[in-house]
Protein backbone atom coordinates (compact mmCIF):
# COMPACT_ATOMS: atom_id res chain seq x y z
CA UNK A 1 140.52 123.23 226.24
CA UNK A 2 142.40 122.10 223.15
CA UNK A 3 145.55 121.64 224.81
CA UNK A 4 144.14 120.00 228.09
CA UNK A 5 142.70 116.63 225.60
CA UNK A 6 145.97 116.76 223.64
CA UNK A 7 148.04 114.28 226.07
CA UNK A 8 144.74 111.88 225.95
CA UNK A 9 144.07 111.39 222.71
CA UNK A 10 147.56 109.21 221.59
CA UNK A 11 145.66 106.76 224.79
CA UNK A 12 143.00 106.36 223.07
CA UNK A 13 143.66 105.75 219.62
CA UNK A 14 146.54 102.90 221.58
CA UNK A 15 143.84 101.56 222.84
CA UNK A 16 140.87 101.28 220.39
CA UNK A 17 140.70 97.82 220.54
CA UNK A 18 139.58 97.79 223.66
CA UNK A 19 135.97 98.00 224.52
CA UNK A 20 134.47 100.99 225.59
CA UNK A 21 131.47 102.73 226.88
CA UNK A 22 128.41 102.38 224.81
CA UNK A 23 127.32 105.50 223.10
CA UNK A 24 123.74 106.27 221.19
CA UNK A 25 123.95 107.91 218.09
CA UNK A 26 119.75 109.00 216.62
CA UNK A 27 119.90 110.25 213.12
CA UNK A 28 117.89 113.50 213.49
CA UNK A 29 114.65 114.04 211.42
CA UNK A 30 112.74 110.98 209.36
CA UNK A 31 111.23 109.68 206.40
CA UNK A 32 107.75 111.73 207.00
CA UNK A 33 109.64 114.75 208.81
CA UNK A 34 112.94 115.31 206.84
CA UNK A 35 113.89 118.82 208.48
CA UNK A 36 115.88 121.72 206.60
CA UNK A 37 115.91 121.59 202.51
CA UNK A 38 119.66 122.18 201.55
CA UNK A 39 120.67 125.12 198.81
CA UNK A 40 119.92 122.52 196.10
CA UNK A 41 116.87 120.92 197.24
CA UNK A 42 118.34 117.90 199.36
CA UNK A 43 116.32 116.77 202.89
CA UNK A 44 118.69 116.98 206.34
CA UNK A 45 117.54 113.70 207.03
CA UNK A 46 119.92 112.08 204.26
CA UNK A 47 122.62 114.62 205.28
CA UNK A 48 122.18 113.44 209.05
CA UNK A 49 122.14 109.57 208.11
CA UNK A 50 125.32 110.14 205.85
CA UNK A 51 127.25 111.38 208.30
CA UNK A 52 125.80 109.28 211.28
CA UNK A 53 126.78 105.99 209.40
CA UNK A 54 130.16 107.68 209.67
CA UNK A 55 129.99 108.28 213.07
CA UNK A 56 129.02 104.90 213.92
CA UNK A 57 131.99 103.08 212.13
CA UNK A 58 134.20 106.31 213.52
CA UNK A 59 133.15 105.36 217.22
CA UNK A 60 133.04 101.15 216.75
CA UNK A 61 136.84 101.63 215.90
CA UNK A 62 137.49 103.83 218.74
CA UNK A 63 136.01 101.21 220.60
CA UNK A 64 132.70 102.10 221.29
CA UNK A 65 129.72 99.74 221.52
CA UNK A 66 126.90 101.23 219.43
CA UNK A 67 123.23 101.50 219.59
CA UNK A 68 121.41 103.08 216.26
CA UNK A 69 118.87 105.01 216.90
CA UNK A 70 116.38 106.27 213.91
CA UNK A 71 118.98 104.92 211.01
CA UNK A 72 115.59 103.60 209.02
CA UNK A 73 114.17 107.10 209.62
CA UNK A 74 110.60 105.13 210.87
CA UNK A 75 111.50 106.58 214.41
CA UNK A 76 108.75 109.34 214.54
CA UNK A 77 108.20 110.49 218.25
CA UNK A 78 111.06 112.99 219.39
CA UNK A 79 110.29 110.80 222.96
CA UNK A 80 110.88 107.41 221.32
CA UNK A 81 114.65 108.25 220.93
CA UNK A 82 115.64 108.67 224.21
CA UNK A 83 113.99 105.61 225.35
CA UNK A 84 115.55 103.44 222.31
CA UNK A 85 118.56 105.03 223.64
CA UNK A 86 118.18 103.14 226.91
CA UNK A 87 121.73 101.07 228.66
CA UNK A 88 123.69 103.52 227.04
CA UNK A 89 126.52 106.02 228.30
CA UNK A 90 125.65 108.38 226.40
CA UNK A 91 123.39 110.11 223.41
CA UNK A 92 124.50 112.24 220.36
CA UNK A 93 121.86 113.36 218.20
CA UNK A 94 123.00 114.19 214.40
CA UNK A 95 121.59 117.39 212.47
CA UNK A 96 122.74 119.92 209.95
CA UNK A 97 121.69 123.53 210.51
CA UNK A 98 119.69 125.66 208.27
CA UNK A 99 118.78 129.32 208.75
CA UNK A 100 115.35 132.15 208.61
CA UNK A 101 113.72 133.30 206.55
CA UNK A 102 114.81 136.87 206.67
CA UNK A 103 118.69 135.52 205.51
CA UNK A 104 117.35 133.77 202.74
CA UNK A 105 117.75 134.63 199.16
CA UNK A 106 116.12 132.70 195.72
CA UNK A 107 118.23 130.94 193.45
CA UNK A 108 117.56 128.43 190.19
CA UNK A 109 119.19 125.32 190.68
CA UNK A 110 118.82 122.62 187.84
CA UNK A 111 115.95 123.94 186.65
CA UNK A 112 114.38 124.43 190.10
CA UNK A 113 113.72 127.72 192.62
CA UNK A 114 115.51 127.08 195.84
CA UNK A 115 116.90 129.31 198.88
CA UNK A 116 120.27 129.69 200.02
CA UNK A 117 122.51 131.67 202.58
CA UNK A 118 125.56 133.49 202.75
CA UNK A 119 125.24 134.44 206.46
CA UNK A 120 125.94 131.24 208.52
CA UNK A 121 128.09 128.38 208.58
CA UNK A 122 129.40 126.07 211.06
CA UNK A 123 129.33 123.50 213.52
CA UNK A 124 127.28 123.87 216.69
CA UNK A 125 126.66 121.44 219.96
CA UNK A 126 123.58 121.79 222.32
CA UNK A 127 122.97 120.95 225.42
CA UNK A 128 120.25 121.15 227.67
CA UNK A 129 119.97 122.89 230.87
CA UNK A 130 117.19 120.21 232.33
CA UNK A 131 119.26 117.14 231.05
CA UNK A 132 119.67 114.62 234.29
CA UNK A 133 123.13 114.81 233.93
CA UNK A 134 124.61 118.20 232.70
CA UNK A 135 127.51 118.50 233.83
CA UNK A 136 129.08 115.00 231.90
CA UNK A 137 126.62 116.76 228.79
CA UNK A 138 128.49 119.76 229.22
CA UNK A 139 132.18 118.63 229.41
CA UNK A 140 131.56 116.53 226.89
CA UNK A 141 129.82 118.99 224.17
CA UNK A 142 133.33 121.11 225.41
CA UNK A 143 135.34 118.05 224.41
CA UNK A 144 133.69 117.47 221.08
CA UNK A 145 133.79 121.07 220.32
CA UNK A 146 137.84 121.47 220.85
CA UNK A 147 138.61 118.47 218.71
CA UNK A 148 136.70 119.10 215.88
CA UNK A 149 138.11 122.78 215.72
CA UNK A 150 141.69 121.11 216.36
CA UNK A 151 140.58 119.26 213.34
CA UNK A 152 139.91 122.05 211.06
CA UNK A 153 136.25 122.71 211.74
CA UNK A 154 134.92 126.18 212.65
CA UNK A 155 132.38 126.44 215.22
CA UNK A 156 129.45 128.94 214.03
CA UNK A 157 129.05 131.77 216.07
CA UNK A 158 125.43 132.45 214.54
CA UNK A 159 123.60 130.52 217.45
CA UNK A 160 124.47 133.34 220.18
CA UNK A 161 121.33 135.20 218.01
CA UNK A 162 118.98 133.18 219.97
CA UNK A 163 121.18 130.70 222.88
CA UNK A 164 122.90 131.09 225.75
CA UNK A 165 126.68 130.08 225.34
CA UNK A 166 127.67 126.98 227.31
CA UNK A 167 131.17 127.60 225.87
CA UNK A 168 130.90 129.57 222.71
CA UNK A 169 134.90 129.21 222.11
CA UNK A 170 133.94 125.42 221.46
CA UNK A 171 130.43 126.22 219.69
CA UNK A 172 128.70 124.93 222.55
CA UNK A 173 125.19 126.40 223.46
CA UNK A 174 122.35 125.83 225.90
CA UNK A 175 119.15 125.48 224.22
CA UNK A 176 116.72 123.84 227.16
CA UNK A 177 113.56 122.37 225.98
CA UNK A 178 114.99 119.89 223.43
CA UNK A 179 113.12 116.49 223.14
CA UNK A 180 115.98 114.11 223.02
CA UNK A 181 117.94 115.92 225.30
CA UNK A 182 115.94 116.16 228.85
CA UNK A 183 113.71 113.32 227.86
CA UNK A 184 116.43 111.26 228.85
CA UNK A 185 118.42 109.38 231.45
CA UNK A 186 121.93 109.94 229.72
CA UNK A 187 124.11 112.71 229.12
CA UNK A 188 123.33 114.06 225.95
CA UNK A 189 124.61 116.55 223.12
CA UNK A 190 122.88 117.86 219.92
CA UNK A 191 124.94 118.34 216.82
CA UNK A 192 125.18 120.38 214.16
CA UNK A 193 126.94 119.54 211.32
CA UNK A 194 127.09 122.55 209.28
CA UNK A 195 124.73 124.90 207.36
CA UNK A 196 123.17 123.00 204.72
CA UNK A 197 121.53 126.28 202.83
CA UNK A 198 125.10 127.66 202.34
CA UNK A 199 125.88 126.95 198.98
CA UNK A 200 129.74 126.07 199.66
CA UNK A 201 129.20 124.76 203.23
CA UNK A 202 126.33 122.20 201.42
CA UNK A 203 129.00 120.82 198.95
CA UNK A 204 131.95 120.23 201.82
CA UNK A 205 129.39 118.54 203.96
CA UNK A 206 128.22 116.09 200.91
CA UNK A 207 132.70 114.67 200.47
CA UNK A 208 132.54 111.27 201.81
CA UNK A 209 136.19 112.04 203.32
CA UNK A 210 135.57 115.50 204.90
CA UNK A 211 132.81 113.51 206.49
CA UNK A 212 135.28 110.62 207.78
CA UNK A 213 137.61 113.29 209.03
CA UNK A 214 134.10 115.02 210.87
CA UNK A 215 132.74 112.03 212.40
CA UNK A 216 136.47 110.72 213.38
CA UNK A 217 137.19 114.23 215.11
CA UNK A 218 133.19 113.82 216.62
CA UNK A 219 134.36 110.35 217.79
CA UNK A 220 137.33 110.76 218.99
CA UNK A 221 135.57 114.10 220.94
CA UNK A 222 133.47 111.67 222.55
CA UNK A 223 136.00 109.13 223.87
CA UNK A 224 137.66 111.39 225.42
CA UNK A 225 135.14 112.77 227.28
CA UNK A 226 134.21 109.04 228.64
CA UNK A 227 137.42 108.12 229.33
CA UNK A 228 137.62 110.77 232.03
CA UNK A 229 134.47 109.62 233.60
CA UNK A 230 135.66 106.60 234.05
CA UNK A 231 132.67 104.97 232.76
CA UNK A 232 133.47 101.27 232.83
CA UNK A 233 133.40 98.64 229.46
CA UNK A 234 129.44 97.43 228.77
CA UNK A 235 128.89 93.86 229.85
């Protein structure tokens, strides 16, 4: 898969300047809902809207017309998203990964009890099986996948626990009755950015510049993937 994208990708970074197809990026979680508490007591939310601001000057230099979704964190119906998402090409949905219970163990940070794991790490794309358009959600997760382990990520293989592998090589899996992705007219991906209650995996995923290298590997992933469906420039 790696090697297919590798004659592409010089294209595209030629021709960043151009306009391109206009992508939805939804900054996972909220103010009143802020998902997973890290190793040392931070919410996924500000995790998801640090690395989503990324993402959205990675993909405007690519060339990418962007609409934020849930960047204020006010956005609190999963159903909302999709909709806001509306006259795009396609959704991503930023999250960072945590892990149960049962792999959990107690630690005193800054004066303060919290959990952490030693288990899991990684990246990891979903899609869903009932999106409207799987198989452009598929190739695409595929495409994301490949360049962000060309990059230097690792793909976690935790998820095949509890999904079906799309293309577990890549770190993509199915997992079906996600809100933002069959609720919606567009192709659409979930991400993972890595597993915010590992201890070391928490700290690399809180540098500014492994986070520009992420969202640039996520955006050029994502170009790609539109540039072979020849989905034409927004109006």
């Amino acid at each position: 898969m790696i090697a297919r994208w590798s004659g592409i990708l010089p294209l595209l970074f030629a021709g960043s300047a151009l306009a391109g197809p206009r992508v939805a990026v939804d900054i996972g979680h909220g103010l009143a809902d802020p998902g997973a508490i890290s190793a040392r007591g931070r919410a996924e939310f500000l995790f998801n809207r640090d690395l989503g601001e990324q993402l959205r000057a990675a993909l405007t230099l690519h060339g990418h017309d962007v609409v934020p979704v849930n960047f204020a964190g006010d956005v609190g119906v999963l159903a909302d998203r999709p909709r806001l998402a509306a006259g795009s090409d396609f959704f991503v949905s930023v999250h960072h990964d945590s892990v149960g219970p049962p792999w959990l163990t107690e630690w005193t940070w800054e004066g303060r009890v919290h959990t952490y794991t030693e288990v899991k790490r990684g990246f990891g794309l979903f899609v869903s099986a009932q999106n409207p358009d799987l198989e452009t959600s598929l190739r695409c997760a595929s495409t994301i996948g490949a360049v962000l382990r060309r990059a230097g990520f690792e793909a976690s293989d935790w998820h095949g626990r509890k999904h079906v592998a799309a293309d577990a090589e890549n770190g993509v899996w199915y997992y079906d009755n996600l809100v933002v992705l069959y609720r919606t007219s567009l192709p659409a991906v979930l991400f993972e950015a890595g597993v915010i209650k590992h201890r070391d995996e928490e700290l690399e995923l809180l540098d500014p510049e492994r986070q520009a290298r992420m969202a640039d590997a996520l955006a050029t992933g994502i170009a790609a993937c539109l540039f072979v469906t020849g989905k034409p420039a927004p109006d």
